[in-house]
Every structure is written in C-alpha cells, then in structure tokens.
C-alpha atoms as a PDB file:
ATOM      1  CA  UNK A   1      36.613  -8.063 -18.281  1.00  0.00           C
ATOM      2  CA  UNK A   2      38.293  -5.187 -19.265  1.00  0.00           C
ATOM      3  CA  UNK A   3      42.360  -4.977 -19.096  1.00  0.00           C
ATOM      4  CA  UNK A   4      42.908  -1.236 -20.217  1.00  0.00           C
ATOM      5  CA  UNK A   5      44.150  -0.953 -16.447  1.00  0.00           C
ATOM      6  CA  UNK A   6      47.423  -2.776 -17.513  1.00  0.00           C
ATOM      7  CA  UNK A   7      49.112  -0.645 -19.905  1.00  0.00           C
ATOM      8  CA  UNK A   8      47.788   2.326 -17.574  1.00  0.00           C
ATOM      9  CA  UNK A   9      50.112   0.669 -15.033  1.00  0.00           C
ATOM     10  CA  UNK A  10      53.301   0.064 -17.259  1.00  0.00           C
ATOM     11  CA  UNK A  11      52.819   3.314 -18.905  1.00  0.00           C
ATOM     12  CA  UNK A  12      53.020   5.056 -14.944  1.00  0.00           C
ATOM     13  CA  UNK A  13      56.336   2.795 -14.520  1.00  0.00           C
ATOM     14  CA  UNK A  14      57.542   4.629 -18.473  1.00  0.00           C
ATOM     15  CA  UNK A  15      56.167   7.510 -16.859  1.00  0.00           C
ATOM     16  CA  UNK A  16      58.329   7.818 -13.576  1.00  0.00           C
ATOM     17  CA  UNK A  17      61.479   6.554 -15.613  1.00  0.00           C
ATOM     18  CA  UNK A  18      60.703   9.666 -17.781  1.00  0.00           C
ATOM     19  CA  UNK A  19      60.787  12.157 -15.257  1.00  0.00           C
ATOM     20  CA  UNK A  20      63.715  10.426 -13.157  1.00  0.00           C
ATOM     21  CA  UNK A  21      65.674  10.680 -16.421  1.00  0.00           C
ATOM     22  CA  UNK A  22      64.704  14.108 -17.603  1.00  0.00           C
ATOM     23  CA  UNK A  23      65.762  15.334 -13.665  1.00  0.00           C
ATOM     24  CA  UNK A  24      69.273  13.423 -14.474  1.00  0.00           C
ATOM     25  CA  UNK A  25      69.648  16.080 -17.738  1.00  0.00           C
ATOM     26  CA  UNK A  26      68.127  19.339 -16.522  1.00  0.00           C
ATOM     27  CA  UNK A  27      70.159  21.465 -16.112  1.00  0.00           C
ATOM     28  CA  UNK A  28      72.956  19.636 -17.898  1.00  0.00           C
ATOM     29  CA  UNK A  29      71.157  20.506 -21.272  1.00  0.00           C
ATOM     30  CA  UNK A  30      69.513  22.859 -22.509  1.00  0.00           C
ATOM     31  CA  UNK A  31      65.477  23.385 -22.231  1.00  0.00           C
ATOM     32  CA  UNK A  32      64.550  22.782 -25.579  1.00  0.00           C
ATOM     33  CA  UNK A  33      67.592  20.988 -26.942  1.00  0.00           C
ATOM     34  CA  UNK A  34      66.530  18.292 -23.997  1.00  0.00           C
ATOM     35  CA  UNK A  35      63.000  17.923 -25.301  1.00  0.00           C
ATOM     36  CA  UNK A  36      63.920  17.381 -28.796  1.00  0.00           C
ATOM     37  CA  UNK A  37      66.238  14.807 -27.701  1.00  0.00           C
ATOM     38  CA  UNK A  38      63.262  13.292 -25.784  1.00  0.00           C
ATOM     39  CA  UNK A  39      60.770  13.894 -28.628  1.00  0.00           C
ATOM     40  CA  UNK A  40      63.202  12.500 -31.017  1.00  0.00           C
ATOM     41  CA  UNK A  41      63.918   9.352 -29.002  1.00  0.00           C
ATOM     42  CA  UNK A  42      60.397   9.171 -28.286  1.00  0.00           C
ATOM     43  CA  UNK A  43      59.296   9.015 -32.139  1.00  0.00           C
ATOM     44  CA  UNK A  44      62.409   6.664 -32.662  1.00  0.00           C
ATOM     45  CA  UNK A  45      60.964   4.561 -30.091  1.00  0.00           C
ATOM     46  CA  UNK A  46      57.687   4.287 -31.588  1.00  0.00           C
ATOM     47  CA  UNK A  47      58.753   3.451 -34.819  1.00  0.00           C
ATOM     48  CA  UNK A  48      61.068   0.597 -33.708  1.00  0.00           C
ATOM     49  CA  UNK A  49      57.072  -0.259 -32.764  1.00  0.00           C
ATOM     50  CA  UNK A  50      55.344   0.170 -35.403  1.00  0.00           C
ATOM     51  CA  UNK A  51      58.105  -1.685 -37.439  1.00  0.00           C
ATOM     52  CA  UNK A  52      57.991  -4.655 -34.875  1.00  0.00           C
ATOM     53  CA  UNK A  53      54.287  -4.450 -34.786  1.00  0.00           C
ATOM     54  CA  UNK A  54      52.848  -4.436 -38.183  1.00  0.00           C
ATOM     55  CA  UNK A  55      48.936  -3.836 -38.647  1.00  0.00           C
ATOM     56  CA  UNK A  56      48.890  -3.717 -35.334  1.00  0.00           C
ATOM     57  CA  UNK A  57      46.837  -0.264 -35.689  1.00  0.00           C
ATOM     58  CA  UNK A  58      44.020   1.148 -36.208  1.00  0.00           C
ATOM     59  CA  UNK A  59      43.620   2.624 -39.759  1.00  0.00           C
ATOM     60  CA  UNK A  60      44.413   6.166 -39.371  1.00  0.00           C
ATOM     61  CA  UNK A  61      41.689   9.022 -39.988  1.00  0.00           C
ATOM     62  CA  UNK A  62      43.033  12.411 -41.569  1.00  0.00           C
ATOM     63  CA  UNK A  63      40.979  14.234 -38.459  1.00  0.00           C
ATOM     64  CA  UNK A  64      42.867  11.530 -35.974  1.00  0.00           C
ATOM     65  CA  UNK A  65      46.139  12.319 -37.230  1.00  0.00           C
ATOM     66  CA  UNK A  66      45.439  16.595 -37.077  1.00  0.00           C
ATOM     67  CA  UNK A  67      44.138  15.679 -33.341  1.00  0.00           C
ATOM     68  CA  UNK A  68      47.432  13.307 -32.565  1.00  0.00           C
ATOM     69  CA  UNK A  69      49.711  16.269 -34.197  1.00  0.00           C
ATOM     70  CA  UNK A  70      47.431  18.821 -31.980  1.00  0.00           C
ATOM     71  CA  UNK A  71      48.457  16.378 -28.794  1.00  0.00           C
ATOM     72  CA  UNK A  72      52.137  16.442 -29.584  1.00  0.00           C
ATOM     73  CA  UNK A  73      52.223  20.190 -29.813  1.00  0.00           C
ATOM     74  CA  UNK A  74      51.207  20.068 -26.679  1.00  0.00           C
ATOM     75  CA  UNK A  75      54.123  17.431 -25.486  1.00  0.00           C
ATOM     76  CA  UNK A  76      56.638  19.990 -26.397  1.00  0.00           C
ATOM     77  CA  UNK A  77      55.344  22.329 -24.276  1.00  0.00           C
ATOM     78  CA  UNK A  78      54.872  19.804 -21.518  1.00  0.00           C
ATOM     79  CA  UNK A  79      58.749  18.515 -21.775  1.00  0.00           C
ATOM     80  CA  UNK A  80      60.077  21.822 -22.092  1.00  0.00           C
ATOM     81  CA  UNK A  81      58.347  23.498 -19.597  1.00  0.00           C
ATOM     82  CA  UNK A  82      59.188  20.389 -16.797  1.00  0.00           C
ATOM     83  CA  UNK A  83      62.800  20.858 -17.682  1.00  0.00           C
ATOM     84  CA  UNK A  84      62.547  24.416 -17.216  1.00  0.00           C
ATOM     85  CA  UNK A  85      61.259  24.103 -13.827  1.00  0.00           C
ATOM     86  CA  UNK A  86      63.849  21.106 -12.946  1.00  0.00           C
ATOM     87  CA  UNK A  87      66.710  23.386 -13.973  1.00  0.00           C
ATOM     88  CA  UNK A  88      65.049  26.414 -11.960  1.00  0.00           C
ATOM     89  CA  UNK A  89      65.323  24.045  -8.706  1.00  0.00           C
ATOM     90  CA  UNK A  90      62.068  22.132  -8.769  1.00  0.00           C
ATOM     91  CA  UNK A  91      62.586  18.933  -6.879  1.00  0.00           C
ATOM     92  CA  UNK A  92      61.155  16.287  -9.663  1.00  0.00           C
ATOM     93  CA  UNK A  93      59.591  14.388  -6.234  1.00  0.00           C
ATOM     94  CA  UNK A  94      56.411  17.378  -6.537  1.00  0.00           C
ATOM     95  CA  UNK A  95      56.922  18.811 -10.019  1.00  0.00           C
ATOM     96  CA  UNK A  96      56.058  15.563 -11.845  1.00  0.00           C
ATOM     97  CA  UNK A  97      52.970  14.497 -10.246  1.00  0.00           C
ATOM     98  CA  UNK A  98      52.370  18.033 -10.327  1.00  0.00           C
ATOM     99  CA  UNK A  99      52.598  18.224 -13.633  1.00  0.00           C
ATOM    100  CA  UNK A 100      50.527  15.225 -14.012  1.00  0.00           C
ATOM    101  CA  UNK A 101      47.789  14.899 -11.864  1.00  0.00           C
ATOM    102  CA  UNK A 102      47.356  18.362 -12.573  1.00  0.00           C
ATOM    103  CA  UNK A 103      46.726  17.863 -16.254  1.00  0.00           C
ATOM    104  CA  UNK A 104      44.987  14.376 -15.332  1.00  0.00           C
ATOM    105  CA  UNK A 105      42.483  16.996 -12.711  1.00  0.00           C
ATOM    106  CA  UNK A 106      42.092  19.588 -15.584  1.00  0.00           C
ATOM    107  CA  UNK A 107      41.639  16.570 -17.958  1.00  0.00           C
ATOM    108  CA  UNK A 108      38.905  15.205 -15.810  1.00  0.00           C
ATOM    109  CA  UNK A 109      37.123  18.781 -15.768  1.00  0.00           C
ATOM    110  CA  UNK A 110      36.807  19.428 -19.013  1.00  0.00           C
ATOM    111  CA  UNK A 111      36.285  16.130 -20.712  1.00  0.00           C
ATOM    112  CA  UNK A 112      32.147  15.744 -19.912  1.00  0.00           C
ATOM    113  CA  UNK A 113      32.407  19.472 -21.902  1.00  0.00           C
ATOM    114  CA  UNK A 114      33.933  18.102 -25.304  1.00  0.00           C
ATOM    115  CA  UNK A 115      33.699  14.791 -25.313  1.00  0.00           C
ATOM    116  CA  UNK A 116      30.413  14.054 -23.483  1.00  0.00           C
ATOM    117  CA  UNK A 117      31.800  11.880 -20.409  1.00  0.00           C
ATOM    118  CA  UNK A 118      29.725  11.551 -17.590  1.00  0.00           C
ATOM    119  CA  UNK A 119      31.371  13.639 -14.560  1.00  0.00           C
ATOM    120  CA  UNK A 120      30.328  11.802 -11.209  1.00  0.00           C
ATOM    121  CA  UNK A 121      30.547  12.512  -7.528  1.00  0.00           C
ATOM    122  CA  UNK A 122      33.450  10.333  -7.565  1.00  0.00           C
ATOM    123  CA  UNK A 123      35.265  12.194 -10.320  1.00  0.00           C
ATOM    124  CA  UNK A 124      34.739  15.366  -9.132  1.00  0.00           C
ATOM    125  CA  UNK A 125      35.902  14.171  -5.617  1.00  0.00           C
ATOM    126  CA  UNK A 126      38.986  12.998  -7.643  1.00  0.00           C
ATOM    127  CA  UNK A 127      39.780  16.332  -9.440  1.00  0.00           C
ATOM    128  CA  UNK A 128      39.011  18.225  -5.696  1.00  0.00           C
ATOM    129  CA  UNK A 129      41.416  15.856  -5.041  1.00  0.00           C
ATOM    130  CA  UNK A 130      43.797  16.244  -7.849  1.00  0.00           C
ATOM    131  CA  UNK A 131      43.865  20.004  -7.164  1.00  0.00           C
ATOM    132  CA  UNK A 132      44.387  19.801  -3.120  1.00  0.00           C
ATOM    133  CA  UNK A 133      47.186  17.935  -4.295  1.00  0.00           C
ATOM    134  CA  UNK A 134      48.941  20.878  -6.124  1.00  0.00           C
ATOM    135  CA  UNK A 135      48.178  23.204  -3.891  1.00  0.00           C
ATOM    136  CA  UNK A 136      50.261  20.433  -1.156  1.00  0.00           C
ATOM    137  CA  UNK A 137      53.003  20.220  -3.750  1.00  0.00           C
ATOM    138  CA  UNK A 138      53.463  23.772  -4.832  1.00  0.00           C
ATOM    139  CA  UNK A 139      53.081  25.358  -1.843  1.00  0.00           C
ATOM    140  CA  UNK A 140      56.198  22.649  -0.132  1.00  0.00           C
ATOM    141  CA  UNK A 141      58.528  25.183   1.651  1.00  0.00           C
ATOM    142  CA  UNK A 142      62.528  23.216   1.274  1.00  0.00           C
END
C-alpha cells in the first residue's frame, strides 16, 4: 500500500503555517525582501535536512537539478507575488487556496500534455472544480 498520502498531509499543515506566517509579515516587509527571507530560511531549512539525513537522496541528475532550479524560479514568483496581494488587502483565508488550488487545477491540466498522465473524468471534474473555486474566491465581495 502506498503512503505518499502522508507527507501530502504534513506538507498541507507546512503549507497553511506558510501562508498564516507570510500574512503575519505582509505588509510589515517588503515584497521581495519577505521572499528572500522565506527562500533563505527555506534553503536553510533543507540543509539542516540534508545534513541530518545523509544519503537519504536520490543521486542527483544534471537535467533534475536544471528542472529543480527551473521550479524554484518559479517559487520566487509565487512568494512574491502572494505577499504582494496580502499587502494590497487580500484576505490570506481566499488568496492562499487561491493561489494553490489554482496552480494544483492548472497543474492537473497540463500534466497529461508533458508528462503523459492520464486525465480522467474524475480529474477533470476536479480541475472544473478547482477553477469554480477561484472564481468563488476571487469574486468574494468584503
């Protein structure tokens, strides 16, 4: 039986934390100035991991590292972007699932495309989903 479910679930309990926090300091630092502190914690973190956890990884490929550097190009954009829209008023109780079921519905679109996936009736009633959902959240009159 598979268990992939279970760091899923911790990593949405890191995950809420992370936006709870990052709604604590927008506004209280700057955009980008508050997601290099959170990219720099975060890659402090992680190696306080990989120092506690030694060949605990896979070997690394030089075409898995480009793809992991491609991913965390696109982190920065992620965490300064959300702490633009916390500073500009965005309540953090819409603009972080927004943020991330949206890129979980877009993930789910386009990931039969490039990776070959298999995109179901139930996964495209989860992206219809997914998007209904931001439509519910952005369109929230306070």
């Amino acid at each position: 039986m598979s268990v992939w479910y279970v760091p899923a679930l911790l990593a949405a309990v890191c995950m809420a934390g992370h936006y709870l926090m990052l709604r604590a300091a927008a506004g209280r630092v700057g955009d980008a100035l508050g997601a290099l502190c959170i990219e720099g914690t975060a890659a402090a973190g992680i190696l306080v991991f990989l120092v506690l956890r030694p060949g605990a990884e896979a070997p690394p490929t030089a075409q898995g590292v480009l793809w992991a550097c491609a991913s965390g190009l696109f982190i920065s954009g992620v965490t300064t972007l959300v702490f633009t829209a916390l500073r500009l008023g965005g309540p953090v109780s819409a603009t972080g699932p927004m943020v991330f079921a949206g890129g979980v519905a877009l993930a789910a679109l386009f990931a039969p495309l490039l990776f070959g996936e298999a995109f179901t009736a139930r996964r495209a009633l989860g992206v219809c989903l997914g998007i209904a959902s931001l439509v519910v959240l952005a369109t929230e009159r306070s």
